[in-house]
Protein backbone atom coordinates (compact mmCIF):
# COMPACT_ATOMS: atom_id res chain seq x y z
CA UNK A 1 99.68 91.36 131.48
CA UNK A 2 100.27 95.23 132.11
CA UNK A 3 97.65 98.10 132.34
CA UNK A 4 98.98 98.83 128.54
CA UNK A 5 97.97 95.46 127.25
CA UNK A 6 94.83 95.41 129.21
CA UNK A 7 93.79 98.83 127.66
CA UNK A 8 94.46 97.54 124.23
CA UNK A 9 92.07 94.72 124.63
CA UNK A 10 89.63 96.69 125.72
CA UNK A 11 86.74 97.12 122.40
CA UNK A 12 85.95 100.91 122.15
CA UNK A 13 82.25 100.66 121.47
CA UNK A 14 81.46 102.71 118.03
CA UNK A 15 78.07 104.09 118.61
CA UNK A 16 75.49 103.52 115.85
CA UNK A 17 75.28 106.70 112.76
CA UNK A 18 71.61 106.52 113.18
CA UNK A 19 69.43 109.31 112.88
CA UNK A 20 66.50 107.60 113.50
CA UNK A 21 65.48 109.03 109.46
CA UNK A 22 65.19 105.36 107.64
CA UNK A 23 64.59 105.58 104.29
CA UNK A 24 66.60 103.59 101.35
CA UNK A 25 67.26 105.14 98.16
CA UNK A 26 67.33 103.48 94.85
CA UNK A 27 70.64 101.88 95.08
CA UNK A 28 69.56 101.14 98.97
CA UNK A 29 71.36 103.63 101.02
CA UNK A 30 69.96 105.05 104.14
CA UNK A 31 69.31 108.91 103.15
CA UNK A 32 69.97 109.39 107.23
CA UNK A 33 73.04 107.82 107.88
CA UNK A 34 74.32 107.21 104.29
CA UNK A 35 74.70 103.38 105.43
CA UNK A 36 73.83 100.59 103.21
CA UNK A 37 71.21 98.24 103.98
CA UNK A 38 73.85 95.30 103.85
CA UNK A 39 75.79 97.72 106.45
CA UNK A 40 73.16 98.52 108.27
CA UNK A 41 71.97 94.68 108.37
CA UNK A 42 75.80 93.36 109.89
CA UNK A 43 76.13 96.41 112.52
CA UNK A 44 75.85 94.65 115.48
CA UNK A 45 78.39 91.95 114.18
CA UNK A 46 80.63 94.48 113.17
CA UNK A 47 84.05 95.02 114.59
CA UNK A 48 85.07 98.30 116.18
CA UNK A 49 87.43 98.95 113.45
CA UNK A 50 85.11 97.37 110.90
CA UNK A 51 82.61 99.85 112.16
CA UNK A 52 84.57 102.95 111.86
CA UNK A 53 85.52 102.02 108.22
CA UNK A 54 81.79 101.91 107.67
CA UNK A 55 81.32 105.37 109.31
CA UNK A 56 84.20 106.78 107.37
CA UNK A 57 82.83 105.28 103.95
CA UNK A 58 79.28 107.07 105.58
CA UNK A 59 81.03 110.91 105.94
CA UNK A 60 82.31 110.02 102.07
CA UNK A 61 79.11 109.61 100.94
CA UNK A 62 77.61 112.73 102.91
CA UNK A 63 80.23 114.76 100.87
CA UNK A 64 79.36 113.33 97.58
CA UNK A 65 76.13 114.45 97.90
């Protein structure tokens, strides 16, 4: 294995959106992060690249408000 392939397998840790301001809305979103609950709830399982879908689907939300 080269230094290329061993730098691909590293996982690039995706740091929580947290704000540390919990609070669900009605359809349960987090009026912090803009996370779902069921998002919120499977973090830690979460893929790097599932996570960064999540925060993208997050900064989506922020602008729709």
């Amino acid at each position: 294995m080269n230094n290329i392939e061993q730098i691909n397998e590293v996982a690039i840790e995706v740091a929580s959106p947290c704000v540390r301001n919990c609070c669900l809305d009605k359809q349960d979103f987090c009026v912090g992060c803009n996370r779902h609950i069921d998002e919120i709830m499977a973090w830690r399982k979460l893929n790097s690249k599932a996570k960064q879908d999540v925060l993208m689907l997050c900064q989506q939300r922020q602008q729709q408000k």
